[in-house]
PDB file of N, CA and C in Angstrom:
ATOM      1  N   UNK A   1      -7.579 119.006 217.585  1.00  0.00           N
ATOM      2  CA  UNK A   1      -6.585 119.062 218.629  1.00  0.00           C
ATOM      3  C   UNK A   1      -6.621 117.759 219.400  1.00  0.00           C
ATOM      4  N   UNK A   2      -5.417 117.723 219.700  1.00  0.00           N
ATOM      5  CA  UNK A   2      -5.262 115.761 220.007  1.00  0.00           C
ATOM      6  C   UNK A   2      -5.273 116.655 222.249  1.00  0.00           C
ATOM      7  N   UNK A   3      -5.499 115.230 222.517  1.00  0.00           N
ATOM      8  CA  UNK A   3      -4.784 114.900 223.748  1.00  0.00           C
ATOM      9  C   UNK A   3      -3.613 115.407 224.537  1.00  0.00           C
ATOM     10  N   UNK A   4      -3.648 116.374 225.473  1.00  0.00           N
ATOM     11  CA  UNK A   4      -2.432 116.115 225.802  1.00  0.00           C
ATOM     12  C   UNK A   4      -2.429 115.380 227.376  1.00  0.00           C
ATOM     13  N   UNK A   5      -1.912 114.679 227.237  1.00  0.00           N
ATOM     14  CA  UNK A   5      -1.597 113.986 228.701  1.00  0.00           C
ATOM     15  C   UNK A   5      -0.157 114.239 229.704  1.00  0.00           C
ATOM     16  N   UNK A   6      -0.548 115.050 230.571  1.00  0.00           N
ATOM     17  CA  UNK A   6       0.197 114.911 231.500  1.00  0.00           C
ATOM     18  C   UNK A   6       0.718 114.418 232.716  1.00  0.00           C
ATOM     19  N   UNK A   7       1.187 114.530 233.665  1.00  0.00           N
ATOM     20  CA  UNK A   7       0.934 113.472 235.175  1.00  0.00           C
ATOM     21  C   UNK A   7       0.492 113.541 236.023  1.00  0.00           C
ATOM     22  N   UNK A   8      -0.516 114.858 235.880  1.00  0.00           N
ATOM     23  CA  UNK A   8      -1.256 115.030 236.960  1.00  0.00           C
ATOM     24  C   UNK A   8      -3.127 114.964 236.123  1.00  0.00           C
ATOM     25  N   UNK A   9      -2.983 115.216 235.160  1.00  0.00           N
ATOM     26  CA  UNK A   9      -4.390 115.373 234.321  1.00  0.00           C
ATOM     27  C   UNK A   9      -3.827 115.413 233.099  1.00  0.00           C
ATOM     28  N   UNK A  10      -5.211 115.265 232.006  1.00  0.00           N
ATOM     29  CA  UNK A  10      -5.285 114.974 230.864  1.00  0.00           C
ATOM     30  C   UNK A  10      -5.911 115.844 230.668  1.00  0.00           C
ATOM     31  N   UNK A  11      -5.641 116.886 229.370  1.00  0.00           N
ATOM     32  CA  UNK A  11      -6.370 118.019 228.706  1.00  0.00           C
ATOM     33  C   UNK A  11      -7.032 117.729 227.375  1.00  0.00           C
ATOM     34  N   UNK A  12      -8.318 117.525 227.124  1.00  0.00           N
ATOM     35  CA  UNK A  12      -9.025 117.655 226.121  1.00  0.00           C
ATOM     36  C   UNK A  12      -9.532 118.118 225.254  1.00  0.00           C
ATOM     37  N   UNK A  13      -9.761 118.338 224.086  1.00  0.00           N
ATOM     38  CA  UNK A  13     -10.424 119.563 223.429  1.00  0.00           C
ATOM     39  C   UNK A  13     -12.411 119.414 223.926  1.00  0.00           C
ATOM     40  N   UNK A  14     -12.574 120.661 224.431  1.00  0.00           N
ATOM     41  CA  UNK A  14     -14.075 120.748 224.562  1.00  0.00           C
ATOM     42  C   UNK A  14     -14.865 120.821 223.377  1.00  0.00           C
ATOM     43  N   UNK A  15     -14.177 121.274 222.235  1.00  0.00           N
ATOM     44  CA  UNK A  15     -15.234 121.460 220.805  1.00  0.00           C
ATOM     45  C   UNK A  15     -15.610 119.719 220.933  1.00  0.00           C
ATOM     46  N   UNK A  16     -15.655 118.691 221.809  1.00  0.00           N
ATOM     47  CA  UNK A  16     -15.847 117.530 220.923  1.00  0.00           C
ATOM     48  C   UNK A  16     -17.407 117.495 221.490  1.00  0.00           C
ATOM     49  N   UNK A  17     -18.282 117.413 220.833  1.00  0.00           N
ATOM     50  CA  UNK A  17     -19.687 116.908 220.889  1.00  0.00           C
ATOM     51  C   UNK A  17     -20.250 115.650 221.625  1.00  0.00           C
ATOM     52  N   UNK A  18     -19.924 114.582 220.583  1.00  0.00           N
ATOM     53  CA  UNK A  18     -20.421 113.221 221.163  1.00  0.00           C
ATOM     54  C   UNK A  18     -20.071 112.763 222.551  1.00  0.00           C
ATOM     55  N   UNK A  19     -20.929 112.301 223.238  1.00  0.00           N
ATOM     56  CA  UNK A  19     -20.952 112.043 224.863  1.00  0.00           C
ATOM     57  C   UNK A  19     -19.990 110.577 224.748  1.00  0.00           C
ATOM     58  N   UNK A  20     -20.117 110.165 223.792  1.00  0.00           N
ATOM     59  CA  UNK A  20     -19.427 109.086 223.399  1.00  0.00           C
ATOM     60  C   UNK A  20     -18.080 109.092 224.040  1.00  0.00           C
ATOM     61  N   UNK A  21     -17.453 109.968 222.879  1.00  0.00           N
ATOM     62  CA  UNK A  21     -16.229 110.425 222.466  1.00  0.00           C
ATOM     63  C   UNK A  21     -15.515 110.890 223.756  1.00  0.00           C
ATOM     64  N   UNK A  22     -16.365 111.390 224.973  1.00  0.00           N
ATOM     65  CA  UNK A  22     -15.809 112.144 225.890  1.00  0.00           C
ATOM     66  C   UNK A  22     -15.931 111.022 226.674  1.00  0.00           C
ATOM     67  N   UNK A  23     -16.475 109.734 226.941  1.00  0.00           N
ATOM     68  CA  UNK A  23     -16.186 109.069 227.860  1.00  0.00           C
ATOM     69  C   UNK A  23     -14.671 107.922 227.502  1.00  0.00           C
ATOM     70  N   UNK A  24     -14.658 107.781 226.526  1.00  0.00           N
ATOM     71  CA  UNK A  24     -13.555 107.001 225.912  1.00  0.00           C
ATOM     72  C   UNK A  24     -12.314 108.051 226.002  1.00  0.00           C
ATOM     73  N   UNK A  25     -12.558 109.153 226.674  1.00  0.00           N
ATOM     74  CA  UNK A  25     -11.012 110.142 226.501  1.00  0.00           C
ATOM     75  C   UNK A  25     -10.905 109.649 228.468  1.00  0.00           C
ATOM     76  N   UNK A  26     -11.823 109.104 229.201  1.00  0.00           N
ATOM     77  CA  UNK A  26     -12.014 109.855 230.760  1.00  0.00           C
ATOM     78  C   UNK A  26     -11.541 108.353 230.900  1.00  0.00           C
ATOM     79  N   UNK A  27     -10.099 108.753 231.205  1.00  0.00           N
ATOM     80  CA  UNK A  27     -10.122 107.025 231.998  1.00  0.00           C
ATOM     81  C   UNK A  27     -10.266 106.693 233.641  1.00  0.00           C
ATOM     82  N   UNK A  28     -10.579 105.305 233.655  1.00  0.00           N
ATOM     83  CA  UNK A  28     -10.968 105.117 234.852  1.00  0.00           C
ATOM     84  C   UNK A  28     -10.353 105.493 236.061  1.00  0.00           C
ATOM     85  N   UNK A  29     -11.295 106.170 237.160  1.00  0.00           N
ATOM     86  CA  UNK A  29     -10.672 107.169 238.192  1.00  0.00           C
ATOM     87  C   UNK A  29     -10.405 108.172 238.048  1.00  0.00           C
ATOM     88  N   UNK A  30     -10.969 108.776 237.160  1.00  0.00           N
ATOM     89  CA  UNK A  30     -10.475 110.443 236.717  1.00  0.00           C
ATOM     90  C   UNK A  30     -12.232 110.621 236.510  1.00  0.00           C
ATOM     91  N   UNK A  31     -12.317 111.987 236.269  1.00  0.00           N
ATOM     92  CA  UNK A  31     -13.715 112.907 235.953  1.00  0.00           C
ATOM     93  C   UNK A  31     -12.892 114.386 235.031  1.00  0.00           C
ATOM     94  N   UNK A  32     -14.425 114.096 233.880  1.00  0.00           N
ATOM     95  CA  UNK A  32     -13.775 115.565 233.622  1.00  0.00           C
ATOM     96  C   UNK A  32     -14.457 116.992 234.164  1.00  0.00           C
ATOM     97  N   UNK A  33     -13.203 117.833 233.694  1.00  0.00           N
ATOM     98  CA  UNK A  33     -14.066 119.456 234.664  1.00  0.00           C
ATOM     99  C   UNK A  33     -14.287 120.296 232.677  1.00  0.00           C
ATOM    100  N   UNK A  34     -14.673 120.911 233.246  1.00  0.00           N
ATOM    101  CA  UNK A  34     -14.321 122.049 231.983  1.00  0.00           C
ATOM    102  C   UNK A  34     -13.983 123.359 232.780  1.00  0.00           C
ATOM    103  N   UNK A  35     -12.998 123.862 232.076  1.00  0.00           N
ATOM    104  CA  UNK A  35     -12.721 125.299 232.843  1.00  0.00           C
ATOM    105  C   UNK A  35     -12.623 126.542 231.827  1.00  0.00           C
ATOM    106  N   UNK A  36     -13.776 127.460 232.467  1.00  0.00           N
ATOM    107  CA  UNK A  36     -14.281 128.689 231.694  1.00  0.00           C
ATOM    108  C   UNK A  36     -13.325 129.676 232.740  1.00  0.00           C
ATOM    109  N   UNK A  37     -12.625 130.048 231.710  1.00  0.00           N
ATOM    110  CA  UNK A  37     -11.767 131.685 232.056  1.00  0.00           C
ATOM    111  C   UNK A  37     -12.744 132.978 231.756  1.00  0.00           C
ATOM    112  N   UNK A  38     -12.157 133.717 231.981  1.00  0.00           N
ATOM    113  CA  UNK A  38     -12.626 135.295 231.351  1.00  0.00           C
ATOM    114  C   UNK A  38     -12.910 135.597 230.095  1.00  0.00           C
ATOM    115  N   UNK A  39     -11.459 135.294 229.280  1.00  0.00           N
ATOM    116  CA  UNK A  39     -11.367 135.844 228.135  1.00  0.00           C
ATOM    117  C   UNK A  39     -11.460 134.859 227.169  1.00  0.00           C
ATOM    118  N   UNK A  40     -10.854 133.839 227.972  1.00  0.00           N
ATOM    119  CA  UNK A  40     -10.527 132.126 227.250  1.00  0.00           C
ATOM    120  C   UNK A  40     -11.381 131.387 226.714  1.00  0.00           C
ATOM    121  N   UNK A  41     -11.033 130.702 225.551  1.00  0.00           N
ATOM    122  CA  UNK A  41     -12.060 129.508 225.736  1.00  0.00           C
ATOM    123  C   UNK A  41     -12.316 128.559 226.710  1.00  0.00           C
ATOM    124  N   UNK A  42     -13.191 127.494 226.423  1.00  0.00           N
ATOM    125  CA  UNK A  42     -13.502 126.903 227.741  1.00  0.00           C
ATOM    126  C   UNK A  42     -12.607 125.557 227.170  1.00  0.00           C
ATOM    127  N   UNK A  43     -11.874 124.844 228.022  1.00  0.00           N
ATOM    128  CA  UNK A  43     -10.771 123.848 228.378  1.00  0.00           C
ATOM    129  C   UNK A  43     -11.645 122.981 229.133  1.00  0.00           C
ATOM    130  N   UNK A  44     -11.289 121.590 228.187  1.00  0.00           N
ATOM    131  CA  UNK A  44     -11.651 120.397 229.011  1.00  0.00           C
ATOM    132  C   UNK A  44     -10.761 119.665 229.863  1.00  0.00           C
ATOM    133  N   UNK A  45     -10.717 119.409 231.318  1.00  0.00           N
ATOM    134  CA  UNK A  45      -9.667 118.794 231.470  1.00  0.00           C
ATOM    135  C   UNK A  45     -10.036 117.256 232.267  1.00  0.00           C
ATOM    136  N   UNK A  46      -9.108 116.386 232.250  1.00  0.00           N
ATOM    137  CA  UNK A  46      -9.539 114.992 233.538  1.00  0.00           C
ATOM    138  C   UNK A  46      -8.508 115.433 233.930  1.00  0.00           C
ATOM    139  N   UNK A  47      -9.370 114.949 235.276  1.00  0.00           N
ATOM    140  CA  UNK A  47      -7.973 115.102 236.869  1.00  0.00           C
ATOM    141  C   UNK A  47      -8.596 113.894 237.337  1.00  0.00           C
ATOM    142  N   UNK A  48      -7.420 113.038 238.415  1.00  0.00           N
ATOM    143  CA  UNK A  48      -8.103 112.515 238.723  1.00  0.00           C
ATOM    144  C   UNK A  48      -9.046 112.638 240.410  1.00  0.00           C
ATOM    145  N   UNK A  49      -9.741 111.183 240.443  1.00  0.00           N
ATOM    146  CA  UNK A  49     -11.094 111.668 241.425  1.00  0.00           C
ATOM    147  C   UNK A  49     -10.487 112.261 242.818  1.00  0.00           C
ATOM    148  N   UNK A  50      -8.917 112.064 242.802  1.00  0.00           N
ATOM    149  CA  UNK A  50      -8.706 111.975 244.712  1.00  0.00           C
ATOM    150  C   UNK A  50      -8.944 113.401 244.735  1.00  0.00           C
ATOM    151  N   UNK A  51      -8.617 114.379 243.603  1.00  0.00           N
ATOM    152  CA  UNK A  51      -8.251 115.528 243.565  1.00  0.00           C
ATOM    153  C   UNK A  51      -9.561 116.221 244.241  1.00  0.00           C
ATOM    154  N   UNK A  52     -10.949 115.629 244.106  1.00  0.00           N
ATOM    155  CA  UNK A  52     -12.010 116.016 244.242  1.00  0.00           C
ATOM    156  C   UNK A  52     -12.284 116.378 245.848  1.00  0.00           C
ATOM    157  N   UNK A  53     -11.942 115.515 246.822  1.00  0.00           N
ATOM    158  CA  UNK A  53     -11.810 115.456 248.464  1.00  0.00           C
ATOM    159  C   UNK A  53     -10.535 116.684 248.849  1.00  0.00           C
ATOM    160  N   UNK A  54      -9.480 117.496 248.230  1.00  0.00           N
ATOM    161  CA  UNK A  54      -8.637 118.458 248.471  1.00  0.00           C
ATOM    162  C   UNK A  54      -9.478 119.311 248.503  1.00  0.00           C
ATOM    163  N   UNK A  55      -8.944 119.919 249.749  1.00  0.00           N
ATOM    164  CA  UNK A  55      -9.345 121.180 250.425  1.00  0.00           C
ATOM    165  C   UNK A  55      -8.777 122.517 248.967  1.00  0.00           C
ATOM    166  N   UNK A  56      -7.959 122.731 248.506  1.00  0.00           N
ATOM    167  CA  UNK A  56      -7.846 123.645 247.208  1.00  0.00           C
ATOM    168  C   UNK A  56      -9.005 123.358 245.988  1.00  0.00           C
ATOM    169  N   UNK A  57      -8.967 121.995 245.786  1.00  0.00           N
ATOM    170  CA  UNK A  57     -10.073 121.678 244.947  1.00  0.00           C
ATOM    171  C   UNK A  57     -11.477 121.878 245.098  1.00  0.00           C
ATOM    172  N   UNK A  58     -11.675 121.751 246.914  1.00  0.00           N
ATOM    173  CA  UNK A  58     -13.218 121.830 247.502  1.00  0.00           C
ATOM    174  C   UNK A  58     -13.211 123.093 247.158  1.00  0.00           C
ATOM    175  N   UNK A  59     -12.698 124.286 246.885  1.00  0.00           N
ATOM    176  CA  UNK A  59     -12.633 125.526 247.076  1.00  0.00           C
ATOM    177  C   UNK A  59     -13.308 126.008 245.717  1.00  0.00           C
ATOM    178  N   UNK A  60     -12.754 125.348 244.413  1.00  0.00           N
ATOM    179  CA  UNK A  60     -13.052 125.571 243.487  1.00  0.00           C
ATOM    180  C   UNK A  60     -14.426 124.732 242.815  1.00  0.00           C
ATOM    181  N   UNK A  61     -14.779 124.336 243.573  1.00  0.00           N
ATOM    182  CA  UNK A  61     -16.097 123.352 243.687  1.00  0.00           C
ATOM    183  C   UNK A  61     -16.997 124.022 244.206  1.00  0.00           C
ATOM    184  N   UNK A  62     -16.697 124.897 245.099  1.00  0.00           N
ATOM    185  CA  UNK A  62     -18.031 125.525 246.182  1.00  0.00           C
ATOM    186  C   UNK A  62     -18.137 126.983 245.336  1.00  0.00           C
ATOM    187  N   UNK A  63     -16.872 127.388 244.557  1.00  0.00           N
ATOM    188  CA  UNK A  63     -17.007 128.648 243.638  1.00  0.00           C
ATOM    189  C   UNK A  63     -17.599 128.073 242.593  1.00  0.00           C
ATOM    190  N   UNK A  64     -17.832 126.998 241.969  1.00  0.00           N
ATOM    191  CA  UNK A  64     -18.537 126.794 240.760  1.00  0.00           C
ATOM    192  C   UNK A  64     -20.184 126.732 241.099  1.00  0.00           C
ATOM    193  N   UNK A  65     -20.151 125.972 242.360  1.00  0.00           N
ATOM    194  CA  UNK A  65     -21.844 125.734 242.737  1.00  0.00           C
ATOM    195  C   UNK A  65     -22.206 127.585 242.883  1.00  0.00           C
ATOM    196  N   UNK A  66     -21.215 128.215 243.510  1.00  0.00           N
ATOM    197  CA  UNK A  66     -21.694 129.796 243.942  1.00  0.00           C
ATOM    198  C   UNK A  66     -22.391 130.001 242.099  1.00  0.00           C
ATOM    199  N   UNK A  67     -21.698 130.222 241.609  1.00  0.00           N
ATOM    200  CA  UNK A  67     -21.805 130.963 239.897  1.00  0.00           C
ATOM    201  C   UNK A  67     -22.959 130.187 239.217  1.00  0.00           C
ATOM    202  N   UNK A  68     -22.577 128.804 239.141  1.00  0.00           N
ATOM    203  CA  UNK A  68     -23.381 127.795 238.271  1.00  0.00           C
ATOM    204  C   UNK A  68     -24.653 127.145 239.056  1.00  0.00           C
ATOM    205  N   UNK A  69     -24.835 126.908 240.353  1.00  0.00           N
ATOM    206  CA  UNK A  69     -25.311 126.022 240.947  1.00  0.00           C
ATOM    207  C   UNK A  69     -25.209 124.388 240.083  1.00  0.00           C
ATOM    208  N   UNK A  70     -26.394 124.017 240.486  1.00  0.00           N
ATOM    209  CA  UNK A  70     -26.374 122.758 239.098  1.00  0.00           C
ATOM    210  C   UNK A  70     -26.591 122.853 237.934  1.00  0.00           C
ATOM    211  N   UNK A  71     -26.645 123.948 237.707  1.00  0.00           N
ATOM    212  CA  UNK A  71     -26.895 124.364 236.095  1.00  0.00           C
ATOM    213  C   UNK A  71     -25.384 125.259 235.431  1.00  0.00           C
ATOM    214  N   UNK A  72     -25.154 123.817 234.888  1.00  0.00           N
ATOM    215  CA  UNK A  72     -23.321 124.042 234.634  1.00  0.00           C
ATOM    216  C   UNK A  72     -23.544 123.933 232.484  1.00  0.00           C
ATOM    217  N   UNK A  73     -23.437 125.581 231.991  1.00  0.00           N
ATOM    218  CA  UNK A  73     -23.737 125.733 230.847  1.00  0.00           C
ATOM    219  C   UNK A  73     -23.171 124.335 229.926  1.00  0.00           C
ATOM    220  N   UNK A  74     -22.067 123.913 230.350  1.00  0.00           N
ATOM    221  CA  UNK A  74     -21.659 123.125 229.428  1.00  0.00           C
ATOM    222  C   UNK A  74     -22.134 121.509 229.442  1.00  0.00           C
ATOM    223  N   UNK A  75     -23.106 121.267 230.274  1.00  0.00           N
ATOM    224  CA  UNK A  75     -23.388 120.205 230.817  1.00  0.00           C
ATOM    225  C   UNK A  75     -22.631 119.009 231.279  1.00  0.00           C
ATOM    226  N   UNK A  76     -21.239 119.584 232.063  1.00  0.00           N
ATOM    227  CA  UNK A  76     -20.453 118.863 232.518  1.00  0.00           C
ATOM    228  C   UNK A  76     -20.108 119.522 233.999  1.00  0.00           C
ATOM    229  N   UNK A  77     -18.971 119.130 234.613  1.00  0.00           N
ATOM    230  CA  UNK A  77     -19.364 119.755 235.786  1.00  0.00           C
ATOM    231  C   UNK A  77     -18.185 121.494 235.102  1.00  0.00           C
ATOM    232  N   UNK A  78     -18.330 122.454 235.577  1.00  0.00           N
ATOM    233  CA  UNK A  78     -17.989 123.104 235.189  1.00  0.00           C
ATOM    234  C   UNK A  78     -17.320 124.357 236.126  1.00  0.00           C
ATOM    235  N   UNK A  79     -16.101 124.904 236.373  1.00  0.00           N
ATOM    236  CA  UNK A  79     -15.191 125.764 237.170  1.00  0.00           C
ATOM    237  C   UNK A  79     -14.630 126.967 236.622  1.00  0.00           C
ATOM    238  N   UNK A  80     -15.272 127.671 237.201  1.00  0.00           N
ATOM    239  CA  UNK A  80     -14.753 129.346 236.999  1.00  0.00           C
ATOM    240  C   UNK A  80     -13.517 129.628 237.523  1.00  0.00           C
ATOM    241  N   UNK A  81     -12.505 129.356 236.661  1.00  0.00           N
ATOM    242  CA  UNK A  81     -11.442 129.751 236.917  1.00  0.00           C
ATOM    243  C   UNK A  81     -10.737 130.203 235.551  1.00  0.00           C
ATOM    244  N   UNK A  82      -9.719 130.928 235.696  1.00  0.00           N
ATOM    245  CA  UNK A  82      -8.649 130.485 234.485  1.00  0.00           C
ATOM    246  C   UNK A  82      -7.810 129.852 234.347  1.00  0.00           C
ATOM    247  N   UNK A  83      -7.203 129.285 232.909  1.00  0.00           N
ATOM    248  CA  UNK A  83      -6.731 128.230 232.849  1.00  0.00           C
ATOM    249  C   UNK A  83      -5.141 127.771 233.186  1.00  0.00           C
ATOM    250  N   UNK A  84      -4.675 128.791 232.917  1.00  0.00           N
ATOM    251  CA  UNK A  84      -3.257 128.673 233.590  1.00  0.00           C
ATOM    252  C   UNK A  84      -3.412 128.849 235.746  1.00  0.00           C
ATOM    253  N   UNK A  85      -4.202 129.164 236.256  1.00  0.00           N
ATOM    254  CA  UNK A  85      -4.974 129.530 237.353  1.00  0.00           C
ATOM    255  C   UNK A  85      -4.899 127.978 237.494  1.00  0.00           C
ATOM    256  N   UNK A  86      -5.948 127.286 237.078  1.00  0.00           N
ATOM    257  CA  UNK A  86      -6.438 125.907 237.329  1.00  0.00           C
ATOM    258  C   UNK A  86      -5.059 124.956 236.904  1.00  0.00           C
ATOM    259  N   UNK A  87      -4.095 124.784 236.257  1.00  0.00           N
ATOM    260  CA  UNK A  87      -3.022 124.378 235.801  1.00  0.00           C
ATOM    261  C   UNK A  87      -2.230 124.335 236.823  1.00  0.00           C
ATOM    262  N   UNK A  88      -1.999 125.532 237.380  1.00  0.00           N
ATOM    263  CA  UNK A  88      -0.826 125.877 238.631  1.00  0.00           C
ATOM    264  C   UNK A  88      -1.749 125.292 239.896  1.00  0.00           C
ATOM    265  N   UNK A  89      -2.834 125.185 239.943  1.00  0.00           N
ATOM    266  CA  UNK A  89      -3.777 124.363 241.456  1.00  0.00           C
ATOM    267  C   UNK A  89      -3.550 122.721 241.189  1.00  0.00           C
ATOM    268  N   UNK A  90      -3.712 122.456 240.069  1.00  0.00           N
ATOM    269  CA  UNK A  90      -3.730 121.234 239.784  1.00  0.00           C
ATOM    270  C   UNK A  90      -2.173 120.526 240.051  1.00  0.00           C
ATOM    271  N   UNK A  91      -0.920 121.464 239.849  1.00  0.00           N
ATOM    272  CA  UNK A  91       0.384 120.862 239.738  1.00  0.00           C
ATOM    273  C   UNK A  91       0.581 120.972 241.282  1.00  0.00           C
ATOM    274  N   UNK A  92       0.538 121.543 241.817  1.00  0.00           N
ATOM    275  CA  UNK A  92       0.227 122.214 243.851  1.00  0.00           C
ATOM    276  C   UNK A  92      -0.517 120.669 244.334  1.00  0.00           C
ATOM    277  N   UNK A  93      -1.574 119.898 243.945  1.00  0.00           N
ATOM    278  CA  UNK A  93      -2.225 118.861 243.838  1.00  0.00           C
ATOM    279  C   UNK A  93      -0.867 117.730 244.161  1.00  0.00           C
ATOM    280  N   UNK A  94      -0.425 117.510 242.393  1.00  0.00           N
ATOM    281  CA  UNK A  94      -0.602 116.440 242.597  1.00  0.00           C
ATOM    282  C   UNK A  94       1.239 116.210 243.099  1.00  0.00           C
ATOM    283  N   UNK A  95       1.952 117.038 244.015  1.00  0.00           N
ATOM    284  CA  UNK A  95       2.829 117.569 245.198  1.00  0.00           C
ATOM    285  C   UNK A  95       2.507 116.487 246.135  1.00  0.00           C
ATOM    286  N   UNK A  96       0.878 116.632 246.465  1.00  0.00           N
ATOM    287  CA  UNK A  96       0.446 116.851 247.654  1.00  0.00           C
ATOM    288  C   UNK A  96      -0.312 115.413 247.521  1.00  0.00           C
ATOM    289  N   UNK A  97      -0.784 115.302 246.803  1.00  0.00           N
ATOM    290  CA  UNK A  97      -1.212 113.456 247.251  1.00  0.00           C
ATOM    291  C   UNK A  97      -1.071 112.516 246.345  1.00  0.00           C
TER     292      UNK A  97
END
């Protein structure tokens, strides 16, 4: 599964392994999240960094430390949400700055 890039973030496939591979997808000023749903697989996505200082985003940051603390299974930073969930926060985003 390729790339899809949109204008607020870039969606990745998480099956990719090499640490390599995942920094050459993260371009500069962006970070990636991974987002674990319920039922879903887990979704890699880059957003970029401003998104990180939003009060909607802090929200979903302080719910990942609640669940994960620093021990984020996928060894990335990682958000309990679902993915159409995180999709519709992210487009609300990038509205807003």
């Amino acid at each position: 599964m390729g790339i899809l890039r949109l204008p607020f973030m870039v969606h990745a496939n998480a099956k990719q392994t090499s640490s390599s591979s995942f920094k050459s997808n993260v371009p500069k000023g962006h970070v990636a999240v991974y987002v674990v749903g319920e039922l879903q697989k887990n979704k890699r996505f880059v957003v970029p960094i401003s998104y990180l200082n939003h009060p909607l985003f802090l929200d979903l940051l302080n719910r990942a430390e609640e669940e994960f603390g620093f021990n984020h299974p996928l060894g990335g930073l990682t958000i309990p949400c679902k993915e159409d969930a995180f999709i519709n926060l992210t487009s609300q985003l990038v509205k807003t700055i």
